[in-house]
C-alpha atoms as a PDB file:
ATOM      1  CA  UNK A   1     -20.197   9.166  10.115  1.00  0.00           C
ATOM      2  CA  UNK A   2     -17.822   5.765   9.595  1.00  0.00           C
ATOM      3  CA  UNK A   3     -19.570   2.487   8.297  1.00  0.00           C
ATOM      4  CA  UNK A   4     -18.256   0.291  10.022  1.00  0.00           C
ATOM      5  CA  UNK A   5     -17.747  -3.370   8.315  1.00  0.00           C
ATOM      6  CA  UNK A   6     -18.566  -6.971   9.830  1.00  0.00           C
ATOM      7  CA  UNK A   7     -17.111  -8.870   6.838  1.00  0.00           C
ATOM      8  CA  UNK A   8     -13.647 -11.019   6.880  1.00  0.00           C
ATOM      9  CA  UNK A   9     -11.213  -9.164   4.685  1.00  0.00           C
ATOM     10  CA  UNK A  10      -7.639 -10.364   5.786  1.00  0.00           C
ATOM     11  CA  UNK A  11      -7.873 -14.194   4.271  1.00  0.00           C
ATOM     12  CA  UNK A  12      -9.084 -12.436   0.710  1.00  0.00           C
ATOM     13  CA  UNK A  13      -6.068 -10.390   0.686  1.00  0.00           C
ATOM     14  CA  UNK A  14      -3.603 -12.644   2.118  1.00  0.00           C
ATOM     15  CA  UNK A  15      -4.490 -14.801  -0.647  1.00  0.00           C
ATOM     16  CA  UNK A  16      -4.192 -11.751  -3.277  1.00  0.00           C
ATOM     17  CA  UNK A  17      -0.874 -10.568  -1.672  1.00  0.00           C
ATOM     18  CA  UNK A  18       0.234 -14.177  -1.872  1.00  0.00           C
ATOM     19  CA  UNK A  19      -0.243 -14.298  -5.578  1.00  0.00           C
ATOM     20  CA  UNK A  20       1.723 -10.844  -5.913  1.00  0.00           C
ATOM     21  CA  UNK A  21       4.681 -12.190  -4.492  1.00  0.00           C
ATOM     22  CA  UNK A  22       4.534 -15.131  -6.971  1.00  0.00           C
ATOM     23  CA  UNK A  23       5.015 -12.710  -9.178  1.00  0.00           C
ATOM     24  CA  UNK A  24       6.667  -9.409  -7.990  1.00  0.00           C
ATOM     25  CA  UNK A  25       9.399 -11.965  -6.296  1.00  0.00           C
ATOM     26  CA  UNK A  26       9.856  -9.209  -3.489  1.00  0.00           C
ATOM     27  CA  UNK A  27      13.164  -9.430  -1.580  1.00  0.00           C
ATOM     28  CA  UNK A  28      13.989  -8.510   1.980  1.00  0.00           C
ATOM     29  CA  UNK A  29      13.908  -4.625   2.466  1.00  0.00           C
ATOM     30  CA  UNK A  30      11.865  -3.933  -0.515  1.00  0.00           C
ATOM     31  CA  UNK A  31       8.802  -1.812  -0.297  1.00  0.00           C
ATOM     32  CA  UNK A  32       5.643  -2.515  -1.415  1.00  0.00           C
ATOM     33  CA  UNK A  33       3.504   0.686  -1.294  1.00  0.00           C
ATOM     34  CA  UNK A  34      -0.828   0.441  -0.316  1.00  0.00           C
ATOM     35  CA  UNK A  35      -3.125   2.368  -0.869  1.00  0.00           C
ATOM     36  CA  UNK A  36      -6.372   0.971   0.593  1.00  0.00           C
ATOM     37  CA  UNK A  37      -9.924   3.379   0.407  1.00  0.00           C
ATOM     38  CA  UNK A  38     -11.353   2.010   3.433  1.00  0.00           C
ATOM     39  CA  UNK A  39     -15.181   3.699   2.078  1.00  0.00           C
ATOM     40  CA  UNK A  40     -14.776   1.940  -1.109  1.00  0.00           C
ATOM     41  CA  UNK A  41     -14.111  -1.258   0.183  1.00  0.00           C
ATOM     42  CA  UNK A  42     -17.767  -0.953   2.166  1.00  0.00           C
ATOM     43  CA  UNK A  43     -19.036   0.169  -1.005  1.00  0.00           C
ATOM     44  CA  UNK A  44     -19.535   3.993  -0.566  1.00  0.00           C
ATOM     45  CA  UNK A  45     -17.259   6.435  -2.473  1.00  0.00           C
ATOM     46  CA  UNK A  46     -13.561   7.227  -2.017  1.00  0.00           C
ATOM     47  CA  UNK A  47     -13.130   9.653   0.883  1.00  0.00           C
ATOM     48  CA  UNK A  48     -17.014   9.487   2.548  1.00  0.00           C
ATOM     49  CA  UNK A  49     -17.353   6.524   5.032  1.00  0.00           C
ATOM     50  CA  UNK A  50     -13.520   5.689   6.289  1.00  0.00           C
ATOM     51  CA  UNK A  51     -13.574   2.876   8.494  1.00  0.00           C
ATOM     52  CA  UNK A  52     -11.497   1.747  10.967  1.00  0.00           C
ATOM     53  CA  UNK A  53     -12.911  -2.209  11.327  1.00  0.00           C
ATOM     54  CA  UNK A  54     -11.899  -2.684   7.274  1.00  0.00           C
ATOM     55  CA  UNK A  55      -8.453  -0.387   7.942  1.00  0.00           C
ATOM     56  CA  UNK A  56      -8.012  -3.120  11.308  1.00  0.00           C
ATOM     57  CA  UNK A  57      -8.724  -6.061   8.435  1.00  0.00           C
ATOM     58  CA  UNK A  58      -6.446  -4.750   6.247  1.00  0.00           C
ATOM     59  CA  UNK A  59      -3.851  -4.461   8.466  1.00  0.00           C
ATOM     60  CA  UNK A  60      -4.053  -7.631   9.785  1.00  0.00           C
ATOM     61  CA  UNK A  61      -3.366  -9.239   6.594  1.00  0.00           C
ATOM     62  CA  UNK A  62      -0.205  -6.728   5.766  1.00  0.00           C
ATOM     63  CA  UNK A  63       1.292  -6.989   8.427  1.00  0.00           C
ATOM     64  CA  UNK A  64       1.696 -11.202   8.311  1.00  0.00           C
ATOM     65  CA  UNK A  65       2.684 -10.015   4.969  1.00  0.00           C
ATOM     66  CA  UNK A  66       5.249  -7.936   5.676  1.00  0.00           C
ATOM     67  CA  UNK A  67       6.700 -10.083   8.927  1.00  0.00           C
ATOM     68  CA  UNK A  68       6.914 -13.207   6.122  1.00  0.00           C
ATOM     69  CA  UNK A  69       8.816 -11.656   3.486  1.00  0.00           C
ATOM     70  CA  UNK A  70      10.825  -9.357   5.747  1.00  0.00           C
ATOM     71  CA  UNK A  71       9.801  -6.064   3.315  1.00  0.00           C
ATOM     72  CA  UNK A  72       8.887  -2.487   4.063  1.00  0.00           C
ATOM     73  CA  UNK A  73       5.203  -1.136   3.967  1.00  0.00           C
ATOM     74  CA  UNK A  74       4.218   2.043   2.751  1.00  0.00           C
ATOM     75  CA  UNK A  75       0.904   3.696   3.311  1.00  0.00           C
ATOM     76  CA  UNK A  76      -0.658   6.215   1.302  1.00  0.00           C
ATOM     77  CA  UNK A  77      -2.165   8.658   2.984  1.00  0.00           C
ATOM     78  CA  UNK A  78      -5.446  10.447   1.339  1.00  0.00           C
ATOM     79  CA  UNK A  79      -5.555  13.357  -0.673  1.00  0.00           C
ATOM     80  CA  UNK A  80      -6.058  16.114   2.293  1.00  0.00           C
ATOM     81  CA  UNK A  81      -2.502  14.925   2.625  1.00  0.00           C
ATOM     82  CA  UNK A  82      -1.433  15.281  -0.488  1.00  0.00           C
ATOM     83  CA  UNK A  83      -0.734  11.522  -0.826  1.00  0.00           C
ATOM     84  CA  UNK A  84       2.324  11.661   1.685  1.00  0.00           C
ATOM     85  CA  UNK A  85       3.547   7.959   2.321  1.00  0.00           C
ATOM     86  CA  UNK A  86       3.305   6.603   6.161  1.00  0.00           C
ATOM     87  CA  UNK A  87       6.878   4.445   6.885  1.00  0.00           C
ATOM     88  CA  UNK A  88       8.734   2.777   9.578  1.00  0.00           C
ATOM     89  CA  UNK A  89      11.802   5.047  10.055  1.00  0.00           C
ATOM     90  CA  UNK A  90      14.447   2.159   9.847  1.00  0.00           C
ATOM     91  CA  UNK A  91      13.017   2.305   6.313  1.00  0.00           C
ATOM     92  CA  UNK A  92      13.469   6.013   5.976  1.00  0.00           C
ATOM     93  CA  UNK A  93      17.101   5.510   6.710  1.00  0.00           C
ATOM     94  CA  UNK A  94      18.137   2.833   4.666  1.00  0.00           C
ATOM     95  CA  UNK A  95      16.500   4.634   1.479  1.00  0.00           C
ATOM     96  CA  UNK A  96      17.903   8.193   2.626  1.00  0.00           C
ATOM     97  CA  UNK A  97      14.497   9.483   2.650  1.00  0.00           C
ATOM     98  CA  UNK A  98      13.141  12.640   4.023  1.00  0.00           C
ATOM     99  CA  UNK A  99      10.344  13.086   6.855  1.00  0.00           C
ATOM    100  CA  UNK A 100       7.287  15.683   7.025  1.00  0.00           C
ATOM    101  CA  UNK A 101       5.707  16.757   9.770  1.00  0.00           C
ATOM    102  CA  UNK A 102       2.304  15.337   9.976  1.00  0.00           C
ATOM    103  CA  UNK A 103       0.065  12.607  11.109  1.00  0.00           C
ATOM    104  CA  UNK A 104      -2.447  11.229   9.405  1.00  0.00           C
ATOM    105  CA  UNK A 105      -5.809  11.401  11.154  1.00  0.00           C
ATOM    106  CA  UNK A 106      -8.908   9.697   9.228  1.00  0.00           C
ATOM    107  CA  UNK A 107     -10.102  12.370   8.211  1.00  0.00           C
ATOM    108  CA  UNK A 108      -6.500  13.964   6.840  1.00  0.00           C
ATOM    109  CA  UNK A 109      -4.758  10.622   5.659  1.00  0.00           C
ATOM    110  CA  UNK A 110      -7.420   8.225   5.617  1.00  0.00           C
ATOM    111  CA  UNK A 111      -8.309   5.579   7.938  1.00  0.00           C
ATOM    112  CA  UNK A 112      -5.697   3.273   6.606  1.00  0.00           C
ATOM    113  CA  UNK A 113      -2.714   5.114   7.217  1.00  0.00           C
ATOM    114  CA  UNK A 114      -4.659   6.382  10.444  1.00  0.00           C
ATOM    115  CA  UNK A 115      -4.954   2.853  11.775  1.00  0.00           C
ATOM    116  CA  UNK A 116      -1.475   1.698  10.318  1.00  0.00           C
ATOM    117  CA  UNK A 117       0.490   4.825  12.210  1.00  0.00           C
ATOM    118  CA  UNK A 118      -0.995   3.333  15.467  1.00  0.00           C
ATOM    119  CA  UNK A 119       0.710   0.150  14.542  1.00  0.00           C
ATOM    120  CA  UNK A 120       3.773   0.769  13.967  1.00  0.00           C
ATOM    121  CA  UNK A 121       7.155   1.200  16.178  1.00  0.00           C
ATOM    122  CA  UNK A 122       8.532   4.457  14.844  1.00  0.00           C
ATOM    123  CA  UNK A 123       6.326   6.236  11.713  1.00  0.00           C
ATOM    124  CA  UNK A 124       7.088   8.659  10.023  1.00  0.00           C
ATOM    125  CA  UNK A 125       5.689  10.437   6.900  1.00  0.00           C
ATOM    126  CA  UNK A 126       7.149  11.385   3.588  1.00  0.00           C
ATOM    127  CA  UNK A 127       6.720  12.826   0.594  1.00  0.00           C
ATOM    128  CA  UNK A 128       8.349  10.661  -2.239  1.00  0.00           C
ATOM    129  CA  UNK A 129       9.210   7.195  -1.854  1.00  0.00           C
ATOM    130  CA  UNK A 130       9.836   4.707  -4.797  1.00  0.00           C
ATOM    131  CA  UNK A 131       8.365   1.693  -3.845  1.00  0.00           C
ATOM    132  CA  UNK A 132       9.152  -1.963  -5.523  1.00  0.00           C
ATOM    133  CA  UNK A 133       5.610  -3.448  -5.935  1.00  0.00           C
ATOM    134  CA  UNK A 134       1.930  -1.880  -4.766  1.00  0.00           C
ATOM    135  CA  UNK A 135      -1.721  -2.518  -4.196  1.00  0.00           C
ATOM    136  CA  UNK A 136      -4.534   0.064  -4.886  1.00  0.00           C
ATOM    137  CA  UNK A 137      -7.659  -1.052  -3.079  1.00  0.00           C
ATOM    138  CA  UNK A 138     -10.364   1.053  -4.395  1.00  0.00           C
ATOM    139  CA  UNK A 139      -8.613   3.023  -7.574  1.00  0.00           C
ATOM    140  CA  UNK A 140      -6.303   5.264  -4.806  1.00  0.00           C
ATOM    141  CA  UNK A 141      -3.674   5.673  -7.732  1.00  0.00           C
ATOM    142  CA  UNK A 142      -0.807   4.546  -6.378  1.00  0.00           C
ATOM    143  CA  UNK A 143       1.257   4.993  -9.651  1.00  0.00           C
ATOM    144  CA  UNK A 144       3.492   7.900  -8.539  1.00  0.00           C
ATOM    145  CA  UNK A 145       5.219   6.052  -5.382  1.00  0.00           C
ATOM    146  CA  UNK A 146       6.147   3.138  -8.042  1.00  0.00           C
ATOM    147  CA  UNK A 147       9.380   2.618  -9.410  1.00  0.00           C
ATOM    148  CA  UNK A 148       9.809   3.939 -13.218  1.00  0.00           C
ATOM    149  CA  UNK A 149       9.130   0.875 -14.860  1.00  0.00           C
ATOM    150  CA  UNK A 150       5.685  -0.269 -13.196  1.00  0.00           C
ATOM    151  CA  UNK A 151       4.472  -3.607 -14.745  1.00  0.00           C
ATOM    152  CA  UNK A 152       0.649  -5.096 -13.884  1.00  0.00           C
ATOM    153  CA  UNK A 153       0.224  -7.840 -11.833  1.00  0.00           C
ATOM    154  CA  UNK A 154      -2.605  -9.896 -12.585  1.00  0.00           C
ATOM    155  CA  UNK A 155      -4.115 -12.291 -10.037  1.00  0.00           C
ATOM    156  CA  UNK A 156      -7.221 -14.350  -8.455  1.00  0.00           C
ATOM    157  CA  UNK A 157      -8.526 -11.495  -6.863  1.00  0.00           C
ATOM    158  CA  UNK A 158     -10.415  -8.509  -8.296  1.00  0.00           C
ATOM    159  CA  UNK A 159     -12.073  -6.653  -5.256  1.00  0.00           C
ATOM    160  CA  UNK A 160     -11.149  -6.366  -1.905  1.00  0.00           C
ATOM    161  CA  UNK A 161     -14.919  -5.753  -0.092  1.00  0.00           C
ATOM    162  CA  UNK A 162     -16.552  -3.994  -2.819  1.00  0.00           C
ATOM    163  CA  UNK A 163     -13.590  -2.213  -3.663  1.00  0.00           C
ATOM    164  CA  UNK A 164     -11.695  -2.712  -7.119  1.00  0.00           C
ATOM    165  CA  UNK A 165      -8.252  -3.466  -6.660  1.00  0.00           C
ATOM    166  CA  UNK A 166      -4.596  -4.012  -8.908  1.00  0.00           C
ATOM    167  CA  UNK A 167      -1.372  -5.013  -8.099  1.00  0.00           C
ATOM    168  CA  UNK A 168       2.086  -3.979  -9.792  1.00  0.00           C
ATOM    169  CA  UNK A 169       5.210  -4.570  -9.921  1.00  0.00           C
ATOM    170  CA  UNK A 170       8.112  -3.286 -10.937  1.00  0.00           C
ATOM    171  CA  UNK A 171      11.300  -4.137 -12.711  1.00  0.00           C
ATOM    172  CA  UNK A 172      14.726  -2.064 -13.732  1.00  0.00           C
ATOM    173  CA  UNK A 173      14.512  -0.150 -17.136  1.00  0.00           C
ATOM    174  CA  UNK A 174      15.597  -2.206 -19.968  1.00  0.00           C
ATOM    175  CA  UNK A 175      18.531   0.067 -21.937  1.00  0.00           C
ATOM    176  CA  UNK A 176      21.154  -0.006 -24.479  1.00  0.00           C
ATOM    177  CA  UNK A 177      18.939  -1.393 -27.719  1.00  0.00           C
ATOM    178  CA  UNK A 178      19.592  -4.418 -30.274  1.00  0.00           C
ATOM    179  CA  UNK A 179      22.983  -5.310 -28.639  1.00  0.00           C
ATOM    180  CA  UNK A 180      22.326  -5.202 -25.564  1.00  0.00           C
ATOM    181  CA  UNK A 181      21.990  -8.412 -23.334  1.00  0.00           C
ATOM    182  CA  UNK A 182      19.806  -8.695 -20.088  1.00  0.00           C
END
């Protein structure tokens, strides 16, 4: 059974997404990739206590997010789903992605991506996306939906709830050695 959570979540990561944009400089169109343990954010482990109040909270706070900046948000969906990625479709087209066929339930995607497909205008899953920047909220490992070069982002904030949570970014691979200018 869900815990659910009667905290205020959305102005703590507004003010953490904030300070990734200072520094991940997103542009319009770019993705920026979440994973969010809704359990570990109430303090119970990954996977045990999904809840939809902290996956609501969450949302609330990516999605002003996303409307400022005018960027694409990608969910990560749980391990029963292998980790598929939850997206608008307009995104899906302009990267040339490819859908699955699923939907992510809370207990087979997580709440997060549960909540967020409810949300949105036209989801759709995939497998592999390559997302510009990305938030893990309770050590999801969001690593493999990153671009190649993935740098850190430190800020302000160092738990969502009672959740850990990191930011990167990422930036194009630096190539041609000693002579080369960037």
């Amino acid at each position: 059974m869900a815990t659910e959570w009667t905290g205020s979540l959305a102005p703590q990561l507004a003010k953490a997404l904030d300070e990734l944009q200072e520094q991940a400089q997103l542009k319009k169109g770019q993705i920026l990739v979440i994973g969010a343990s809704t359990s570990e954010v109430i303090g119970k482990h990954i996977g045990k206590a999904g809840s939809m109040d902290v996956a609501t909270e969450l949302y609330k706070a990516l999605d002003e997010f996303r409307n400022k900046h005018d960027i694409y948000l990608a969910f990560q969906c749980c391990e029963h789903l292998n980790r598929a990625i939850l997206i608008e479709r307009d995104c899906l087209e302009h990267y040339r992605l490819e859908d699955v066929s699923v939907i992510p339930v809370p207990s087979a995607g997580g709440s997060m991506a549960s909540f967020a497909h409810k949300q949105m205008t036209d989801p759709v899953l995939v497998e592999d996306i390559q997302a510009h920047a990305g938030i893990d909220i309770g050590d999801t490992f969001i690593g493999m939906h990153l671009k190649k070069v993935a740098v850190p982002v430190r800020t302000s904030i160092k738990s969502i709830g009672d959740a850990h949570v990191t930011f990167a970014r990422t930036r194009p691979k630096l190539i041609g050695g000693a002579r080369a200018q960037y």
